[in-house]
C-alpha atoms as a PDB file:
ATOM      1  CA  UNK A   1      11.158  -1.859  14.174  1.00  0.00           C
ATOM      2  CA  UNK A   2      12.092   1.424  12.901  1.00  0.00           C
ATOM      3  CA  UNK A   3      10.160   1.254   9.416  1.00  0.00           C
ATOM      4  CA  UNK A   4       6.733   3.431   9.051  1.00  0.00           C
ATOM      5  CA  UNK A   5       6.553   2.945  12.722  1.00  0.00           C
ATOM      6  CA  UNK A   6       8.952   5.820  13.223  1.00  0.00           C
ATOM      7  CA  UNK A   7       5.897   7.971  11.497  1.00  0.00           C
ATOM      8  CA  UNK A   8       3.019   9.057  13.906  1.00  0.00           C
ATOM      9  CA  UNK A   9       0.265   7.644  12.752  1.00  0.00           C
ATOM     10  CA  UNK A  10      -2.746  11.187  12.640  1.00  0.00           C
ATOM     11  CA  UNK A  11      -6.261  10.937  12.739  1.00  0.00           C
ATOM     12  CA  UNK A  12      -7.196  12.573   9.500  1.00  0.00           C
ATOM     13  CA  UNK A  13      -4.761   9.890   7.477  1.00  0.00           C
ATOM     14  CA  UNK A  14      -5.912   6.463   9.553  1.00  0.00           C
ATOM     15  CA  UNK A  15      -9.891   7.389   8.915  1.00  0.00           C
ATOM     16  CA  UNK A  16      -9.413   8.155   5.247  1.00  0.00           C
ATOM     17  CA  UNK A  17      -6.891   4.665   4.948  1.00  0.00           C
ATOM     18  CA  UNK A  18      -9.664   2.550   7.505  1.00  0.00           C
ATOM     19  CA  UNK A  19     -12.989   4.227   5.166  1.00  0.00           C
ATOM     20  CA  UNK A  20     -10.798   3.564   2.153  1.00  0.00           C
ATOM     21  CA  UNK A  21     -10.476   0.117   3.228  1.00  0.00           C
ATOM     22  CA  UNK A  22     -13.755  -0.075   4.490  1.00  0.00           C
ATOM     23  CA  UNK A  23     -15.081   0.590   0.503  1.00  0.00           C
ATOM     24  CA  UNK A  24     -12.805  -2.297  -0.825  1.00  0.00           C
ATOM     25  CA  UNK A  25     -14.443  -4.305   1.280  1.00  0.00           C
ATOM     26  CA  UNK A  26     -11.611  -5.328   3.694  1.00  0.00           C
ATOM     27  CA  UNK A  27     -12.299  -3.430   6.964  1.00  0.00           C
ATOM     28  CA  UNK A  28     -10.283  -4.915   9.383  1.00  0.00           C
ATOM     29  CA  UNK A  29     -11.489  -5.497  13.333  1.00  0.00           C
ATOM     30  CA  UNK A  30      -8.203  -5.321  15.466  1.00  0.00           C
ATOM     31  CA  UNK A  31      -8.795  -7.706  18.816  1.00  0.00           C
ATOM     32  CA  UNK A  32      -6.252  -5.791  20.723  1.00  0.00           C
ATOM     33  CA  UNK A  33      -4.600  -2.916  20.559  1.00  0.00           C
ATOM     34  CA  UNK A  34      -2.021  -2.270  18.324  1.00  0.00           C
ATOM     35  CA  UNK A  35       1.114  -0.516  19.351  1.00  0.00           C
ATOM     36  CA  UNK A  36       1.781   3.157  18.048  1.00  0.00           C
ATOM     37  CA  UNK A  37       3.906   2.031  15.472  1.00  0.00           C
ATOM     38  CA  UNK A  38       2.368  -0.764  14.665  1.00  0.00           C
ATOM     39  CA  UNK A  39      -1.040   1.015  14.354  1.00  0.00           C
ATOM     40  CA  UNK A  40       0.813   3.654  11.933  1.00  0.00           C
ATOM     41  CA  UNK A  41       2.291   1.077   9.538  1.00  0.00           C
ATOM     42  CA  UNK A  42      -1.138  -0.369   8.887  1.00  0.00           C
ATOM     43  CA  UNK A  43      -2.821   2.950   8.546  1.00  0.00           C
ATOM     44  CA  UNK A  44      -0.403   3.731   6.307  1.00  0.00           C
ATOM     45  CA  UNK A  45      -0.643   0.486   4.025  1.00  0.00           C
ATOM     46  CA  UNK A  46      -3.970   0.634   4.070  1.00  0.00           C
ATOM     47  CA  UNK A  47      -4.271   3.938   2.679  1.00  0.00           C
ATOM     48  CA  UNK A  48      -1.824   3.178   0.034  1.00  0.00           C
ATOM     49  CA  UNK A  49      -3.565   0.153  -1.039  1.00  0.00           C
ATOM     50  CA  UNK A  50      -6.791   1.793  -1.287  1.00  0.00           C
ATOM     51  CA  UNK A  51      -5.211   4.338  -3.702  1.00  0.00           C
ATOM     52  CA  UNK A  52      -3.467   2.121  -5.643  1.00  0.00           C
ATOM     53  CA  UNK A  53      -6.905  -0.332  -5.659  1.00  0.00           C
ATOM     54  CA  UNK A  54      -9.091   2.515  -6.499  1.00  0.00           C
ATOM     55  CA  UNK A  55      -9.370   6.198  -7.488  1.00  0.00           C
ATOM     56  CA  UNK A  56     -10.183   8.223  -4.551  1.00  0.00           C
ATOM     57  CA  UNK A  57     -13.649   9.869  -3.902  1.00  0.00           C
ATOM     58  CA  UNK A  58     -14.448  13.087  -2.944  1.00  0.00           C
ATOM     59  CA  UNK A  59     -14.764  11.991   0.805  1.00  0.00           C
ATOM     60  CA  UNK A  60     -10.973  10.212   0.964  1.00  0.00           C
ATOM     61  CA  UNK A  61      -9.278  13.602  -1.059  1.00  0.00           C
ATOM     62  CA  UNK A  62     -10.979  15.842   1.365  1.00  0.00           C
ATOM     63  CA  UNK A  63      -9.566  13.527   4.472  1.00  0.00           C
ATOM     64  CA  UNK A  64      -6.747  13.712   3.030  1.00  0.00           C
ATOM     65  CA  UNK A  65      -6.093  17.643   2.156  1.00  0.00           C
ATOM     66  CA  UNK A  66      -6.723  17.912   5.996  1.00  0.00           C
ATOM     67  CA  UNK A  67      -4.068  15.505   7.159  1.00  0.00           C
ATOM     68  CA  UNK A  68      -1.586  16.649   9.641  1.00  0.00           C
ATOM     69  CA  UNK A  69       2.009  16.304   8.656  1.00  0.00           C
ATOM     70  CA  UNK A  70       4.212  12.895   8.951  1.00  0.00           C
ATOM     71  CA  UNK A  71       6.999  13.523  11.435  1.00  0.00           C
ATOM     72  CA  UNK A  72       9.652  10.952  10.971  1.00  0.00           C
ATOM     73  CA  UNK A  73      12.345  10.098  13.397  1.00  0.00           C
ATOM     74  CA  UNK A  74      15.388   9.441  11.173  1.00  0.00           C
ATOM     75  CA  UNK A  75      17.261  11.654   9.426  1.00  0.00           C
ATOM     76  CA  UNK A  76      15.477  10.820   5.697  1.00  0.00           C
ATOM     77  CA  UNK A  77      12.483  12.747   5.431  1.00  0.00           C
ATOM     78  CA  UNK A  78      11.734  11.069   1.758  1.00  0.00           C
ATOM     79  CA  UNK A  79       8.135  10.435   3.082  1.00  0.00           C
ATOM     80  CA  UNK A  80       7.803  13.582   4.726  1.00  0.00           C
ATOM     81  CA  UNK A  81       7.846  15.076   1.931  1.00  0.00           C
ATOM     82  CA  UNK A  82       5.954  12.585  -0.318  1.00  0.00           C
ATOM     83  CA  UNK A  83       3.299  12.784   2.280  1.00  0.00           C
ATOM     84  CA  UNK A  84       3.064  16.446   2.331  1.00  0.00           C
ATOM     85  CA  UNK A  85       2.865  16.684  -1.482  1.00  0.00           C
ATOM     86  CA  UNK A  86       0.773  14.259  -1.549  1.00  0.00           C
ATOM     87  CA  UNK A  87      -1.946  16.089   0.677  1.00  0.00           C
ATOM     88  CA  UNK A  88      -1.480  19.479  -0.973  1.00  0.00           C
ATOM     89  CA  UNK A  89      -2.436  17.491  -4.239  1.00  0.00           C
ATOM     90  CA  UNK A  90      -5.666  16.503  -2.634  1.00  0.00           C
ATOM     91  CA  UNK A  91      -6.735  19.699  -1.542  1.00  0.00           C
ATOM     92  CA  UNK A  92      -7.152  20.980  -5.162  1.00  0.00           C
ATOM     93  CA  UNK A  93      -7.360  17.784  -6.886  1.00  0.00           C
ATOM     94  CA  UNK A  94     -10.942  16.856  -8.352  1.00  0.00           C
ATOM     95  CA  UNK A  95     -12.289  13.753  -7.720  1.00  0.00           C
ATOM     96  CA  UNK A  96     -13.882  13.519 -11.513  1.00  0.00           C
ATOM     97  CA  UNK A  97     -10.264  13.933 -12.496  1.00  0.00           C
ATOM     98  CA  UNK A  98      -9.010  11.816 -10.212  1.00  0.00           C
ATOM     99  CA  UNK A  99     -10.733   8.848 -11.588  1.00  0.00           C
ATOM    100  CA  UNK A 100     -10.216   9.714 -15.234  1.00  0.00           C
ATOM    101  CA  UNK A 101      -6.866   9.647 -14.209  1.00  0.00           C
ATOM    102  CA  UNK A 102      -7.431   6.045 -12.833  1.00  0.00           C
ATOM    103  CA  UNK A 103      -8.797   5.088 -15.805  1.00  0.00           C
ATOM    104  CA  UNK A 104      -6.463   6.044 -18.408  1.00  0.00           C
ATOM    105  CA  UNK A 105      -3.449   4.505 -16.405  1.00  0.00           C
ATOM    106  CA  UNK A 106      -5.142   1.202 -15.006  1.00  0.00           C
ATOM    107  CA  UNK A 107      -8.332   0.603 -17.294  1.00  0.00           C
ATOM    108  CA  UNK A 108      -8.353  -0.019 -20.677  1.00  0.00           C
ATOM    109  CA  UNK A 109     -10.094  -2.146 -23.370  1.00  0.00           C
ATOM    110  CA  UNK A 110      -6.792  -3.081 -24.524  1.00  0.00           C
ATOM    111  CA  UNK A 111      -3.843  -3.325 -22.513  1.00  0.00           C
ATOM    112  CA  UNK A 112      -3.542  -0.475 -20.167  1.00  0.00           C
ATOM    113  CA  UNK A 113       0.175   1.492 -19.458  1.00  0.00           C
ATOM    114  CA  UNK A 114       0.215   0.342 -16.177  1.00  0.00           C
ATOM    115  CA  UNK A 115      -0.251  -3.138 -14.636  1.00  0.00           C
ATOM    116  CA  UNK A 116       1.268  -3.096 -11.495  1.00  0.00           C
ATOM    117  CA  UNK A 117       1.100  -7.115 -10.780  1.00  0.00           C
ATOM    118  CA  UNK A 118       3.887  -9.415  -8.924  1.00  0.00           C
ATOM    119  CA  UNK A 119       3.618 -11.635 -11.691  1.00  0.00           C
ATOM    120  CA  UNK A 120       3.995  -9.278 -14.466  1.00  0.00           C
ATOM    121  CA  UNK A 121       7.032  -7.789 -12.935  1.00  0.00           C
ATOM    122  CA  UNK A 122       8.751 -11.049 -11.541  1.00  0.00           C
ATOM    123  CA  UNK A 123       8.383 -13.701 -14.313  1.00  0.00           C
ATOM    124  CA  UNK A 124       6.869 -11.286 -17.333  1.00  0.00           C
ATOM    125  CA  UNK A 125       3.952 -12.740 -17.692  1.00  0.00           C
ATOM    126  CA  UNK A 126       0.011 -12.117 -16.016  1.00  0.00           C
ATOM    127  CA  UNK A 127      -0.952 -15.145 -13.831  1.00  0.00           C
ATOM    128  CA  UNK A 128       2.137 -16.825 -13.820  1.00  0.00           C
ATOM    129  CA  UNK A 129       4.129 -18.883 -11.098  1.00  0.00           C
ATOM    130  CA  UNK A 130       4.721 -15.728  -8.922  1.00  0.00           C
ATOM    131  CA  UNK A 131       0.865 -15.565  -8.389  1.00  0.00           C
ATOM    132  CA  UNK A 132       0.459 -19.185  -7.637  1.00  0.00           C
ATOM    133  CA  UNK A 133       3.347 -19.007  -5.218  1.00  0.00           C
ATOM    134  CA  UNK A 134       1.693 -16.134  -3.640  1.00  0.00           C
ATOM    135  CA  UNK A 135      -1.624 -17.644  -3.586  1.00  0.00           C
ATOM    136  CA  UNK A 136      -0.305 -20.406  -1.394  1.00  0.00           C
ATOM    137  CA  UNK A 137       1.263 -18.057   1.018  1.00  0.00           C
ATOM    138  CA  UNK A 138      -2.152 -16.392   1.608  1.00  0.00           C
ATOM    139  CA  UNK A 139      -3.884 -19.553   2.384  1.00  0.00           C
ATOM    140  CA  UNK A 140      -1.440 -20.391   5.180  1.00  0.00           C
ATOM    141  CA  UNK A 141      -2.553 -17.005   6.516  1.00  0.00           C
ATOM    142  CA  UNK A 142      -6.240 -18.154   5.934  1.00  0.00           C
ATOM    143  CA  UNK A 143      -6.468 -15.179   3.735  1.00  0.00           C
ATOM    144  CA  UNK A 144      -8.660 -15.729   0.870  1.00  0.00           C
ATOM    145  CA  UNK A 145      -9.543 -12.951  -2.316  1.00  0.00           C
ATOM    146  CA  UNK A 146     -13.069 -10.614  -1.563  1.00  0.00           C
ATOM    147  CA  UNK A 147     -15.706 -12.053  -3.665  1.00  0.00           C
ATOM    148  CA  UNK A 148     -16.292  -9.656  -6.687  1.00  0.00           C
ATOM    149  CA  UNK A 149     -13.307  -8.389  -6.397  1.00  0.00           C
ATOM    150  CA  UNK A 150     -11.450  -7.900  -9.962  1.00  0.00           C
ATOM    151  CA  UNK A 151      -7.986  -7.297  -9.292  1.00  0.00           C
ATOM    152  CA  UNK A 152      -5.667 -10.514  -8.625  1.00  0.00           C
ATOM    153  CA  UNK A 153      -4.152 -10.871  -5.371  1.00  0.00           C
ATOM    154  CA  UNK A 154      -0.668 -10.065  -6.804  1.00  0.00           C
ATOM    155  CA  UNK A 155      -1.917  -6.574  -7.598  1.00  0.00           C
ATOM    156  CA  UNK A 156       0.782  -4.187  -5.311  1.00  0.00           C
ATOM    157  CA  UNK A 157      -2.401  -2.470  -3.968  1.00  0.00           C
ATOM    158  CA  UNK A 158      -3.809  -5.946  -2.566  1.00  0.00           C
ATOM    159  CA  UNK A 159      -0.463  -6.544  -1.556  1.00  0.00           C
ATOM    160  CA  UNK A 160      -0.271  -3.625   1.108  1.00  0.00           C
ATOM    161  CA  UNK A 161      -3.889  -4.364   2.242  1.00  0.00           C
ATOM    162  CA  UNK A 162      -2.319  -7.932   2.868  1.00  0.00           C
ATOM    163  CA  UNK A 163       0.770  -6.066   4.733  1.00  0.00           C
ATOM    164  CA  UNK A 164      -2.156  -4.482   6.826  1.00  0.00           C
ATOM    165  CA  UNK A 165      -3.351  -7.561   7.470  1.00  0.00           C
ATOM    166  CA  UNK A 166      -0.437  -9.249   8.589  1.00  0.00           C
ATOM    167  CA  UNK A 167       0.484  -6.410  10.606  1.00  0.00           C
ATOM    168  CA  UNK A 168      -2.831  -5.774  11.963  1.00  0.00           C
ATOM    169  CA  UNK A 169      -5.054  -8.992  11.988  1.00  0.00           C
ATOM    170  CA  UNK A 170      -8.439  -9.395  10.698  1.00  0.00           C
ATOM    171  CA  UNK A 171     -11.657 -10.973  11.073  1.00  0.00           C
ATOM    172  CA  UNK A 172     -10.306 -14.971  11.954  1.00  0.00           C
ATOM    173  CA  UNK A 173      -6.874 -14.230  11.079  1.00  0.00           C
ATOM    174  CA  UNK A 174      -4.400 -13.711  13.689  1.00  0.00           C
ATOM    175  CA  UNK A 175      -1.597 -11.106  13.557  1.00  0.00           C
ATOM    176  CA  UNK A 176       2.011 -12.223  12.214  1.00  0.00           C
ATOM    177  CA  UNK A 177       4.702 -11.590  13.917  1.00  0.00           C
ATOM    178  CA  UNK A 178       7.391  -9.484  12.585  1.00  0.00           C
ATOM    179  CA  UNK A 179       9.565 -12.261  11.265  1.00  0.00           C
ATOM    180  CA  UNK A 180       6.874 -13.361   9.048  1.00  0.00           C
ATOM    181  CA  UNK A 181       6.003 -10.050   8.126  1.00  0.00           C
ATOM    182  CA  UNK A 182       9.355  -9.590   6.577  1.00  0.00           C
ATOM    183  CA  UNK A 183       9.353 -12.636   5.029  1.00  0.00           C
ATOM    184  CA  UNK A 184       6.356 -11.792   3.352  1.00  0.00           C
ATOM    185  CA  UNK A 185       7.120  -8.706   2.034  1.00  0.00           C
ATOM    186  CA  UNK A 186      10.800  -9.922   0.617  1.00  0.00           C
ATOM    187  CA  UNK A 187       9.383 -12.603  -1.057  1.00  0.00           C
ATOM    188  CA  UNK A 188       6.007 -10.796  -2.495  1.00  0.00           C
ATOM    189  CA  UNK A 189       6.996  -7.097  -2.678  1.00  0.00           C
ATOM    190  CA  UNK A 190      10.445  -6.359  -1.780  1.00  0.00           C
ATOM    191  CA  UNK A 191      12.008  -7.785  -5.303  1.00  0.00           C
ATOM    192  CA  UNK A 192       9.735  -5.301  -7.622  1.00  0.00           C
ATOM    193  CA  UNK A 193       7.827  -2.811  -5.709  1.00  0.00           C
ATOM    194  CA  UNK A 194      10.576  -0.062  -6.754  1.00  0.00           C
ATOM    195  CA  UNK A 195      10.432  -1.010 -10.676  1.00  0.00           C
ATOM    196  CA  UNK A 196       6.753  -0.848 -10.659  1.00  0.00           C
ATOM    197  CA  UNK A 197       6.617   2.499  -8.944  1.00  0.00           C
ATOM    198  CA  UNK A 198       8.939   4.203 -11.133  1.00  0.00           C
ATOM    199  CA  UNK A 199       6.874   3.235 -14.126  1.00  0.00           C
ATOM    200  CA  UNK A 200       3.869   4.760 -12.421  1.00  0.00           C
ATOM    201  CA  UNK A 201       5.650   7.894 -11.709  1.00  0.00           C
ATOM    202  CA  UNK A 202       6.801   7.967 -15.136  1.00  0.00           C
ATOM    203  CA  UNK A 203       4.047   7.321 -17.152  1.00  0.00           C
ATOM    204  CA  UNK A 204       2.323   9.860 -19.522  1.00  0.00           C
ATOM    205  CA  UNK A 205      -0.726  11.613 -18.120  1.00  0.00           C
ATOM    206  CA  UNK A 206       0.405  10.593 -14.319  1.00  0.00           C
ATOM    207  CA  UNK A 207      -0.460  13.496 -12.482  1.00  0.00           C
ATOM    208  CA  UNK A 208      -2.249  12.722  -8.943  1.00  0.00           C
ATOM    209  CA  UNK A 209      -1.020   9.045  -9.466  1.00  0.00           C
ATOM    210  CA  UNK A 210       2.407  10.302  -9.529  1.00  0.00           C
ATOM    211  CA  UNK A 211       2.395  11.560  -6.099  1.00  0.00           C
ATOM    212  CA  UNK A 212       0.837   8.126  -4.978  1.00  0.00           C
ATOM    213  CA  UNK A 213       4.086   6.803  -6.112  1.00  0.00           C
ATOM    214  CA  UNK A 214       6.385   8.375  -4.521  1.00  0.00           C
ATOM    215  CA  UNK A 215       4.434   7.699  -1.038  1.00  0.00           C
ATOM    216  CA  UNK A 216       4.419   3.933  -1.588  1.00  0.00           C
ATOM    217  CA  UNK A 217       7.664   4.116  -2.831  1.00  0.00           C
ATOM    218  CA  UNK A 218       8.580   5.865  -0.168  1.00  0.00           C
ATOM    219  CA  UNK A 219       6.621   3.785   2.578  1.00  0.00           C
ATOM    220  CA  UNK A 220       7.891   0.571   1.310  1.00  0.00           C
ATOM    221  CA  UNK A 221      11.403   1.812   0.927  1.00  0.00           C
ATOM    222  CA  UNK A 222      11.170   2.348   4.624  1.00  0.00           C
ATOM    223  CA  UNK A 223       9.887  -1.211   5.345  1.00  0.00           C
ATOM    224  CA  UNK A 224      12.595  -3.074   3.224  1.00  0.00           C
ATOM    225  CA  UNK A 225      15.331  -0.862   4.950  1.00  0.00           C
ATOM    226  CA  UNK A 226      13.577  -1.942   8.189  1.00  0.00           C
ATOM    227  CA  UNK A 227      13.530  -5.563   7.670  1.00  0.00           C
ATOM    228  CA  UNK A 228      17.231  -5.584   6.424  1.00  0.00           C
ATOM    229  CA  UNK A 229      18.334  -3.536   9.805  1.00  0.00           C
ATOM    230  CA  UNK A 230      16.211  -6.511  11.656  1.00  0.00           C
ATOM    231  CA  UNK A 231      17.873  -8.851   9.261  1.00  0.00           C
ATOM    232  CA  UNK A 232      21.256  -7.400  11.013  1.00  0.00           C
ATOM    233  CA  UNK A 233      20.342  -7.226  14.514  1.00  0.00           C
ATOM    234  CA  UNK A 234      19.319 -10.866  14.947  1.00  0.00           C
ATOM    235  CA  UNK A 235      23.109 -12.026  12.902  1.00  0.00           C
END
C-alpha cells in the first residue's frame, strides 16, 4: 500500500510518537514484527494523535527538533515538507507556549474554537449518531475508551491512535487487515478529516497547531489516496 508506508519511518519520530503514546496511556505491544511500511504508518499516526490529544512536552518537542527528514517515494512531497516545518517549529518552540496554545484552541469554559469531533463535523451535533455508530465499530475490534480519559472516542486524535491500532495491534487485539483498515478510516475519518483540519489551520492564535495540521492533513491525505488506489486495483 503506497500511503505513509512510502515514508521511512526514523528513529527520532517513532520514539517521540511510541513515548507520546505511551503518556496517553495507549502504548501498544506489537506480537510480531511489523513491516517497514507498516511500522511507519503507525509511528506516524501515533505521533499525530498524541499531538492532536495533547500539547507536547518539552521531552516530545526536543525528539522532535532532532528528527531526520521524511523521504517520500512519489512525486508529492506535501508531507515532506509539512514534516520538515513541522520539526523546525519544535526546535524553537516552547513547551509553556505550546500548551497555552493547546488551551486557547481546545480548552475553554465555554465553547472552545476548535472541536475536532466525528460527530460534530458529520451530523452537527456533539454525541450524536456518528459517535454511537463509531462506538459499535470499536467494540467489534474489542477496543474499548482508557479509563479517565476525557476526550470521546470520535475525537480525530483518538481516531489515529485507533488507525495505529488497527494497523499495529495491541494488547488482546489483533491486527486488521488492510481491507478493514480502509473501511475504517472511510467510514470514521475519510468524510471530514480535511474540513476539520482546515479550521485548525485557520483559526486565530494557531501557531504550532497550525503546522500539526498540515502533517495530519497531509498524512491522512496520503492514506485516503491509498485506499482509493487499493479501491482500484482489486475492481
Amino acid at each position: 500500500m503506497q500511503s505513509a508506508s512510502s515514508i521511512s519511518s526514523n528513529p527520532a519520530a517513532t520514539e517521540a510518537a511510541r513515548s507520546g503514546a505511551a503518556a496517553a496511556g495507549t502504548g501498544i505491544a506489537v506480537a510480531l514484527p511489523l513491516s517497514a511500511e507498516d511500522q511507519a504508518r503507525a509511528d506516524l499516526y501515533a505521533l499525530a494523535a498524541r499531538l492532536l490529544l495533547a500539547p507536547p512536552d518539552a521531552t516530545l518537542l526536543e525528539g522532535l527538533a532532532s528528527a531526520d527528514p521524511i523521504h517520500s517515494t512519489g512525486g508529492d512531497h506535501t508531507l515532506e515538507d509539512a514534516w520538515e516545518k513541522l520539526v523546525l517549529a519544535a526546535s524553537v518552540m516552547d513547551a509553556a507556549a505550546v500548551s497555552q496554545e493547546f488551551d486557547l484552541l481546545f480548552v475553554s469554559s465555554g465553547t472552545p474554537p476548535l472541536n475536532p469531533y466525528g460527530s460534530l463535523y458529520l451530523s452537527g451535533f456533539m454525541n450524536d449518531t456518528p459517535l454511537a455508530e463509531l462506538r459499535a465499530d470499536l467494540a467489534g475490534f474489542g477496543i474499548g475508551r482508557v479509563r479517565g480519559v476525557f476526550e470521546s472516542e470520535d475525537h480525530l486524535g483518538a481516531l489515529c491512535e485507533t488507525m495505529r491500532v488497527l494497523i499495529a495491534g495491541g494488547p488482546g487485539i489483533r491486527r486488521q487487515p488492510l481491507d478493514v483498515q480502509k473501511t475504517f478510516f472511510e467510514a470514521r475519518i475519510g468524510r471530514w478529516y480535511a474540513r476539520c483540519l482546515a479550521d485548525m489551520a485557520g483559526a486565530e492564535g494557531a501557531n504550532f497547531y497550525r503546522l500539526v495540521a498540515a502533517f495530519a492533513s497531509a498524512l491522512l491525505a496520503i492514506e485516503a489516496e491509498a485506499f482509493a488506489v487499493e479501491d482500484g486495483i482489486h475492481d
